[in-house]
Protein backbone atom coordinates (compact mmCIF):
# COMPACT_ATOMS: atom_id res chain seq x y z
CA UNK A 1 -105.73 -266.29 -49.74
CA UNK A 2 -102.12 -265.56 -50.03
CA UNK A 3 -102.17 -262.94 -47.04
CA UNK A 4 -104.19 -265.68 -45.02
CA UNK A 5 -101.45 -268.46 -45.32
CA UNK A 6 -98.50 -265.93 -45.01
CA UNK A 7 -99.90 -264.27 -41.78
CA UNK A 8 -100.55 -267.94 -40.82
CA UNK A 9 -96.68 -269.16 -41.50
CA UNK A 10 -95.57 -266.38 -39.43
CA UNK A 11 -97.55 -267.05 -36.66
CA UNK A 12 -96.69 -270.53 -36.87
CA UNK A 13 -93.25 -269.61 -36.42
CA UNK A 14 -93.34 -267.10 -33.57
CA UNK A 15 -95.80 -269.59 -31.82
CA UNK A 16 -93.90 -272.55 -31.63
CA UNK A 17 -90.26 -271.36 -32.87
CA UNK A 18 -88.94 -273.71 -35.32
CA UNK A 19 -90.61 -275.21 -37.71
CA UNK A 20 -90.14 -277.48 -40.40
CA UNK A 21 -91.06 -277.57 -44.02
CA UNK A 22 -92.85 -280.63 -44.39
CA UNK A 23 -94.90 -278.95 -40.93
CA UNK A 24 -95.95 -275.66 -43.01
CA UNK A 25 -96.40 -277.35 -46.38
CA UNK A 26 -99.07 -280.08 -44.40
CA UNK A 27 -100.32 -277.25 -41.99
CA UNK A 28 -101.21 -275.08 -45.60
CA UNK A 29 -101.43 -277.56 -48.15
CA UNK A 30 -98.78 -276.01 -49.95
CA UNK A 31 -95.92 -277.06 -52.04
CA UNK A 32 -92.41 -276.62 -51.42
CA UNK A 33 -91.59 -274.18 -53.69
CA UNK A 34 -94.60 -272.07 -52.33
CA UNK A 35 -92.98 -272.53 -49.29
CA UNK A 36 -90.13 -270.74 -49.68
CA UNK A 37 -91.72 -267.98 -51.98
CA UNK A 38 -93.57 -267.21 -48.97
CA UNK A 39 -90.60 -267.29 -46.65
CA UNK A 40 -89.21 -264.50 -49.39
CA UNK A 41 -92.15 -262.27 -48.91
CA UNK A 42 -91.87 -262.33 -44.72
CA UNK A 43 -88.25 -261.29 -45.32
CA UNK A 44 -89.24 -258.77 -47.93
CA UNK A 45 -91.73 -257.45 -45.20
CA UNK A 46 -89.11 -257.17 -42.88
CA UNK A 47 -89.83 -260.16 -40.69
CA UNK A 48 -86.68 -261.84 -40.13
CA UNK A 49 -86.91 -265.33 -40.66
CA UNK A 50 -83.97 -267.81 -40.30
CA UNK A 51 -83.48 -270.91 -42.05
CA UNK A 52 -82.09 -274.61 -41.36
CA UNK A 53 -81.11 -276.49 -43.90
CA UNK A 54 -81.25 -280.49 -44.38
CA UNK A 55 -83.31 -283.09 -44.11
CA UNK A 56 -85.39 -281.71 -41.26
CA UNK A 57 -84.85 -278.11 -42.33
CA UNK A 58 -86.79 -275.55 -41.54
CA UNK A 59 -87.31 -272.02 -40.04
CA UNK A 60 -87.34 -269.95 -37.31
CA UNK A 61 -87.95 -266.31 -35.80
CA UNK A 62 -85.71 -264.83 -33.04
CA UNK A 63 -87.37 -264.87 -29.73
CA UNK A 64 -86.83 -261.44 -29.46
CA UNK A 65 -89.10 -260.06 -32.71
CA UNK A 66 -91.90 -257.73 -31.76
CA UNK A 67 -95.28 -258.12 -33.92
CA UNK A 68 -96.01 -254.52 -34.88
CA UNK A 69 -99.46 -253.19 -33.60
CA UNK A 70 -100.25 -252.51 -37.19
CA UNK A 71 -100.57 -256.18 -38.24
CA UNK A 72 -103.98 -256.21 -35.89
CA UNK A 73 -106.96 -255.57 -37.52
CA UNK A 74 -109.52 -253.69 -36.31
CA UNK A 75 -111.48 -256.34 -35.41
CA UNK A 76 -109.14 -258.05 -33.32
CA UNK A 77 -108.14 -254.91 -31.47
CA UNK A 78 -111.79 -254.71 -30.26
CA UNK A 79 -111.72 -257.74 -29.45
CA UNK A 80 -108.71 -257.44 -27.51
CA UNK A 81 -110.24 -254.11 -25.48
CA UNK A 82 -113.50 -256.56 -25.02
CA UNK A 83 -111.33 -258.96 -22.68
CA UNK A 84 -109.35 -256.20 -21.26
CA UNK A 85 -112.36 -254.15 -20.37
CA UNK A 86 -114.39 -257.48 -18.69
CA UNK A 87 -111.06 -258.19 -16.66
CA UNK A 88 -111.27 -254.63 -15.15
CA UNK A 89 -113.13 -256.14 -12.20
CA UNK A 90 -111.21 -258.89 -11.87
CA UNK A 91 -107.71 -256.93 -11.29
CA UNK A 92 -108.07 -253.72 -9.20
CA UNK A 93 -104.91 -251.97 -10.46
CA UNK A 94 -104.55 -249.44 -13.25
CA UNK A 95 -102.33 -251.99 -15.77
CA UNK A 96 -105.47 -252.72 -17.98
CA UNK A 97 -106.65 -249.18 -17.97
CA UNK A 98 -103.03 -248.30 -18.65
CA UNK A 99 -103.29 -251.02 -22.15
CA UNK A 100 -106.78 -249.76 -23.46
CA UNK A 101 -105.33 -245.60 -23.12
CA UNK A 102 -102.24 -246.94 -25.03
CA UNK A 103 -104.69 -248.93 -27.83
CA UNK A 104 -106.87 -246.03 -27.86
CA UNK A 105 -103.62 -243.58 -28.91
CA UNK A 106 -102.40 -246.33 -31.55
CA UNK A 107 -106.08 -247.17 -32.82
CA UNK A 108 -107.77 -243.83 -32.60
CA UNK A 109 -110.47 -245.44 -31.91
CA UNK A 110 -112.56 -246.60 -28.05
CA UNK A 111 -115.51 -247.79 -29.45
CA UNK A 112 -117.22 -250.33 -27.36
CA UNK A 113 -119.39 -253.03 -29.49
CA UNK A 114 -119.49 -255.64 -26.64
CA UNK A 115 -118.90 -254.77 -22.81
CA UNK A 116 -118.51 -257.83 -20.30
CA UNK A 117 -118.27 -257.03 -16.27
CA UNK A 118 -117.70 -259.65 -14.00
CA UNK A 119 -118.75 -257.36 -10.83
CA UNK A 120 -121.76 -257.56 -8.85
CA UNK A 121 -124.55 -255.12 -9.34
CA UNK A 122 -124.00 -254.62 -5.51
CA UNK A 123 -120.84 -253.25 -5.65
CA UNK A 124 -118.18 -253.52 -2.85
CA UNK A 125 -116.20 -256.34 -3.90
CA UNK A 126 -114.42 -257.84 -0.87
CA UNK A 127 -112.13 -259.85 -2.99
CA UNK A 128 -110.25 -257.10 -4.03
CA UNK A 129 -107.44 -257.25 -1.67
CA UNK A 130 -107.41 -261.22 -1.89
CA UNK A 131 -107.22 -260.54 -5.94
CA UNK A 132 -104.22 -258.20 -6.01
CA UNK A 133 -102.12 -260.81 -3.81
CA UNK A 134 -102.79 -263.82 -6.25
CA UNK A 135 -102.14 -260.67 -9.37
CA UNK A 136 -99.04 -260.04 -8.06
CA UNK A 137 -98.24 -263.93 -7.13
CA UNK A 138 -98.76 -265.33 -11.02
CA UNK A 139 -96.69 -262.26 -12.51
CA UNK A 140 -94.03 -262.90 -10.42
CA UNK A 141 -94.57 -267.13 -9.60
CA UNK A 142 -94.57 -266.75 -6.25
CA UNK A 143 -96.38 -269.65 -3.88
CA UNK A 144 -98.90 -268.56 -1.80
CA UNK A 145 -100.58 -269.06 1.56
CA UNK A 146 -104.75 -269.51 1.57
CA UNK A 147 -107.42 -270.54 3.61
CA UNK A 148 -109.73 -272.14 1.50
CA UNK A 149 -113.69 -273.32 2.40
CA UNK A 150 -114.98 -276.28 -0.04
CA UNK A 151 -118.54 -276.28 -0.89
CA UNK A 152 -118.80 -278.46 2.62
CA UNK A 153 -118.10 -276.24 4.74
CA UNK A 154 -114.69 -277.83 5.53
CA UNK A 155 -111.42 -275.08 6.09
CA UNK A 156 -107.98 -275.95 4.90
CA UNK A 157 -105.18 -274.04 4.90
CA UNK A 158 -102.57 -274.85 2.10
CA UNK A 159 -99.42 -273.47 0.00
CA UNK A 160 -100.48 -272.74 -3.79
CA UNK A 161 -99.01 -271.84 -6.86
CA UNK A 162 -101.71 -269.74 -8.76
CA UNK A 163 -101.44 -269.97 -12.59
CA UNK A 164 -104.16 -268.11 -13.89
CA UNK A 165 -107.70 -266.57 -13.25
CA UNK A 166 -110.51 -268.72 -15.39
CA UNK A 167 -114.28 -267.76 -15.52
CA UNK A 168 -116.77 -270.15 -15.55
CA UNK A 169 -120.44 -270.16 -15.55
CA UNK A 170 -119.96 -266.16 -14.64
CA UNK A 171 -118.03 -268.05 -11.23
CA UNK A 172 -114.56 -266.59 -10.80
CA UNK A 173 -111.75 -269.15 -10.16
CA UNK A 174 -108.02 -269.72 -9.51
CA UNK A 175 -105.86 -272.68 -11.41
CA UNK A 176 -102.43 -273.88 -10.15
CA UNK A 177 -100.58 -276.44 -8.31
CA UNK A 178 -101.88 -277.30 -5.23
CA UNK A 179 -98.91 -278.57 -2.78
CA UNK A 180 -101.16 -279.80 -0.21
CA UNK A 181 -102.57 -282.60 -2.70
CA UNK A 182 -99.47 -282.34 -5.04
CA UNK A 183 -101.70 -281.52 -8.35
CA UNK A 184 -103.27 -279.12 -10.54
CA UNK A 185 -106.58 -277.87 -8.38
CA UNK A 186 -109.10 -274.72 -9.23
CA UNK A 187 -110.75 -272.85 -6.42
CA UNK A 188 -113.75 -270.63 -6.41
CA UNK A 189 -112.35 -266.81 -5.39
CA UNK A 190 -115.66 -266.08 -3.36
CA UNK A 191 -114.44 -269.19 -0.98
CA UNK A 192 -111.16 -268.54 -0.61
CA UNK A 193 -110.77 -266.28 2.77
CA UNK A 194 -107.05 -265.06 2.95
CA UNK A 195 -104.25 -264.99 0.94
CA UNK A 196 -100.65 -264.17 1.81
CA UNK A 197 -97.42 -263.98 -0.52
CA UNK A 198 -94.81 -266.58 1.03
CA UNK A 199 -90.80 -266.22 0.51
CA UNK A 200 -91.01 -269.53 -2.42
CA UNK A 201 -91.01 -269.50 -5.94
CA UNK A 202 -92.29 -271.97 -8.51
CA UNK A 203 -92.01 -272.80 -12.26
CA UNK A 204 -94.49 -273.63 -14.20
CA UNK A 205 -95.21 -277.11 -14.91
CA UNK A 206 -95.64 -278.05 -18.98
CA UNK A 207 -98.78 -279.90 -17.89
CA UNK A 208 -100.93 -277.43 -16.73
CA UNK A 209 -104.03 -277.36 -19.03
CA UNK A 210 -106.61 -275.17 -17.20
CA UNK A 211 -109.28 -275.56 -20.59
CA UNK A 212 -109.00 -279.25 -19.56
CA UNK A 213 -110.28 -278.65 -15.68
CA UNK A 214 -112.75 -276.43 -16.54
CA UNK A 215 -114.05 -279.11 -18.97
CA UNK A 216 -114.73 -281.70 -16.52
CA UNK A 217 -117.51 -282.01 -14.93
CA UNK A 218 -118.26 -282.13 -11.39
CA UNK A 219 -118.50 -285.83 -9.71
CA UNK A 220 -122.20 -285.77 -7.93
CA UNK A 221 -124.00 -284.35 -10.76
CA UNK A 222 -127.57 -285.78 -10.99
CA UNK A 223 -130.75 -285.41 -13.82
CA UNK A 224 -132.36 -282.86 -12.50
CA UNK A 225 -136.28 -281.85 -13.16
CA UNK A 226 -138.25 -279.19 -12.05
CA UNK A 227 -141.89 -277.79 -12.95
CA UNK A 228 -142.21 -274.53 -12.66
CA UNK A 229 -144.37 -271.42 -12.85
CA UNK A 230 -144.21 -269.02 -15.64
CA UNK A 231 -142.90 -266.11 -13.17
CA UNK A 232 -139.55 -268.20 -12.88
CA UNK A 233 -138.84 -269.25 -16.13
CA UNK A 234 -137.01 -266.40 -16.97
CA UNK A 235 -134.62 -267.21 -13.67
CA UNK A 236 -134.72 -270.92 -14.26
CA UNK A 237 -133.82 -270.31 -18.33
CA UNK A 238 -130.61 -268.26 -17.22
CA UNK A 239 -129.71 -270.93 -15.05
CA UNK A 240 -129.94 -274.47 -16.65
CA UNK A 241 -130.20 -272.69 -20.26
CA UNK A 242 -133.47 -271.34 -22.40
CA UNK A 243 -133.90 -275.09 -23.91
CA UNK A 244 -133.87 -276.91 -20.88
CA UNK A 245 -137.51 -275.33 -20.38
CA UNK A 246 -140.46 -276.86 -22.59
CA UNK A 247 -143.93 -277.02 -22.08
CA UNK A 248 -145.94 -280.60 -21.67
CA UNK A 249 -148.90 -281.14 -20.78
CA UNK A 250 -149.99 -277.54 -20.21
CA UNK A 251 -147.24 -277.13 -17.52
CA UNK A 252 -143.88 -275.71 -17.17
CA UNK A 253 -140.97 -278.65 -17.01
CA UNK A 254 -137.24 -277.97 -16.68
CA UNK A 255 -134.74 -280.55 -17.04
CA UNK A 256 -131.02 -280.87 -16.79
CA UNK A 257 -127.56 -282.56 -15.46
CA UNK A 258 -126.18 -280.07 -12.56
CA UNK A 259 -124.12 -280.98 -9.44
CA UNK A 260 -126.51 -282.26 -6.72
CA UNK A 261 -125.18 -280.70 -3.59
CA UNK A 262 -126.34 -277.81 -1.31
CA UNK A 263 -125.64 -275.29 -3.97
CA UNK A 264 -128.30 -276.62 -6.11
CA UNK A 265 -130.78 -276.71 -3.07
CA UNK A 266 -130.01 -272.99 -2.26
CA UNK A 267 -130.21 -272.24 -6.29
CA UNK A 268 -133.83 -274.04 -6.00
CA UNK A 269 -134.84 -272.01 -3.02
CA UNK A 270 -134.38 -268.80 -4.43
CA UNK A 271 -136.93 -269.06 -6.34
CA UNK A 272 -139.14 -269.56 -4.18
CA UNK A 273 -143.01 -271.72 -4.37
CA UNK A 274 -142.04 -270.93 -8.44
CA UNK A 275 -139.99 -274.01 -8.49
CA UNK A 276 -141.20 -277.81 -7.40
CA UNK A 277 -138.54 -280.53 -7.56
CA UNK A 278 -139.86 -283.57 -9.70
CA UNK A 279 -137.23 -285.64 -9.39
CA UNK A 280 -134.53 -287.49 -8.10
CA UNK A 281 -136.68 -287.57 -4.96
CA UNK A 282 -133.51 -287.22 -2.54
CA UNK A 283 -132.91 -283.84 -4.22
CA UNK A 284 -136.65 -283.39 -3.58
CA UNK A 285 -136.65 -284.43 0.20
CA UNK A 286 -133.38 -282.22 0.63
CA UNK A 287 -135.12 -279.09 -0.26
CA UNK A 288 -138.19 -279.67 1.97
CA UNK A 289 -136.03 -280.39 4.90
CA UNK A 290 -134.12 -277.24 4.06
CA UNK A 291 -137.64 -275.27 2.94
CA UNK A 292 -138.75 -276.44 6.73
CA UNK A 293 -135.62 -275.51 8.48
CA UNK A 294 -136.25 -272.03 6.94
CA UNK A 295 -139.70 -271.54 7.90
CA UNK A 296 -138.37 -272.52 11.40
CA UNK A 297 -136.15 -269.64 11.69
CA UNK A 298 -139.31 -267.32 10.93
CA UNK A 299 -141.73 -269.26 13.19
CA UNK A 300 -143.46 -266.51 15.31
CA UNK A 301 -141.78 -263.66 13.53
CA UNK A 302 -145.57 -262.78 11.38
């Protein structure tokens, strides 16, 4: 318990600099006295911790104190090669096979328990070149130049300051500041078709909270069922989730809240006469006039 709450008060302090002892003592429930025992045995480790005194005392580490690789366990070194190892796809320079050969030398160790890739099984990504501009515009906050297509169809071109790269539903985006609406926006990758490193430079705004946008859900969405055949529940499962699928009645029944535009349709589709749209009925009478439209294209072809 003691090398919990001590590896705790040290990364208390590095993460938010200084901190009080009325903040550790309530953050541990801990006395004072405990307190600064604890404070003693970070020093005696050689972590050099600073003190305030008065009222609002408190302490501190210097901003320029490097956690030795040794304080990892092993756990959390696998865990870091995990993330490392699914962003591979994501950045096409050699940086994060540069990190995992330098882990590998410290840890002595590349086992793989979990492997995440974000690439397509068909290989090829064209986002590559797209993906090493916005790279190299977040390390070095740069503003850049896109043309961006919204799920409408509609193009835009607009200045952006790109934060960070979020997944989401296996969907690759981009957070930042958009200055064409003046807020925090997140794009889809796949949609956005150039990018081009301007001359400007941004700083980061304190309010960005990227776990916050990808929390919110979509405006649109809509209850969504679906019966289905038993050759498409493994699809439909993957999709909308394995407990969104029950049985009643002797039939197949999926049902769900997902965003009702043409994605949806198109996600429907592809699965073919396996999938019938219950309800709402406009999402129903959207993908028969789209199911039509398609069997137009192919009139005469058989």
């Amino acid at each position: 318990m003691k090398a919990v709450q001590l590896y705790g008060i040290m990364m208390m302090l590095i993460s938010n600099g200084f901190v009080t002892r009325a903040d550790i003592m309530r953050r541990f429930g801990i006395g004072e006295r405990t307190v600064r025992r604890y404070i003693e045995d970070l020093r005696a480790a050689d972590v050099p911790v600073r003190a305030e005194m008065g009222l609002r005392g408190g302490y501190y580490i210097p901003e320029d104190y490097k956690i030795s690789v040794a304080m990892f366990t092993d756990e959390e070194m696998a865990r870091i090669r995990t993330c490392l190892t699914a962003l591979s796809g994501t950045f096409k320079d050699d940086v994060n096979e540069m990190v995992l050969d330098k882990l590998a030398a410290v840890t002595g160790s590349t086992t793989k328990d979990l492997v995440v890739d974000f690439d397509s099984w068909h290989g090829g990504d064209a986002m590559s070149a797209r993906m090493d501009a916005i790279a190299a515009a977040m390390r070095n906050s740069v503003t850049v130049e896109m043309e961006y297509t919204d799920r409408n169809g509609s193009e835009t071109r607009r200045l952006f300051d790109p934060y960070c790269i979020a997944v989401k539903d296996g969907v690759r985006y981009v957070y930042g500041w958009c200055r064409l609406h003046g807020g925090f926006r997140t794009f889809r990758l796949a949609r956005i078709k150039s990018v081009a490193l301007t001359e400007r430079t941004f700083a980061r705004r304190a309010d960005a909270d990227v776990t916050a946008a990808l929390s919110v859900k979509r405006e649109g969405s809509v209850p969504l069922v679906l019966e289905l055949e038993e050759s498409a529940r493994a699809g439909v499962e993957e999709w909308l989730g394995a407990s969104a699928v029950t049985r009643e009645g002797g039939r197949l029944v999926a049902r769900a809240s997902v965003y009702g535009g043409v994605e949806t349709i198109r996600r429907i589709l592809s699965f073919g006469s396996a999938v019938r749209v219950v309800s709402p009925t406009e999402t129903a009478e959207k993908t028969a006039e789209e199911a039509a439209r398609i069997a137009g294209k192919y009139s005469g072809a058989v």
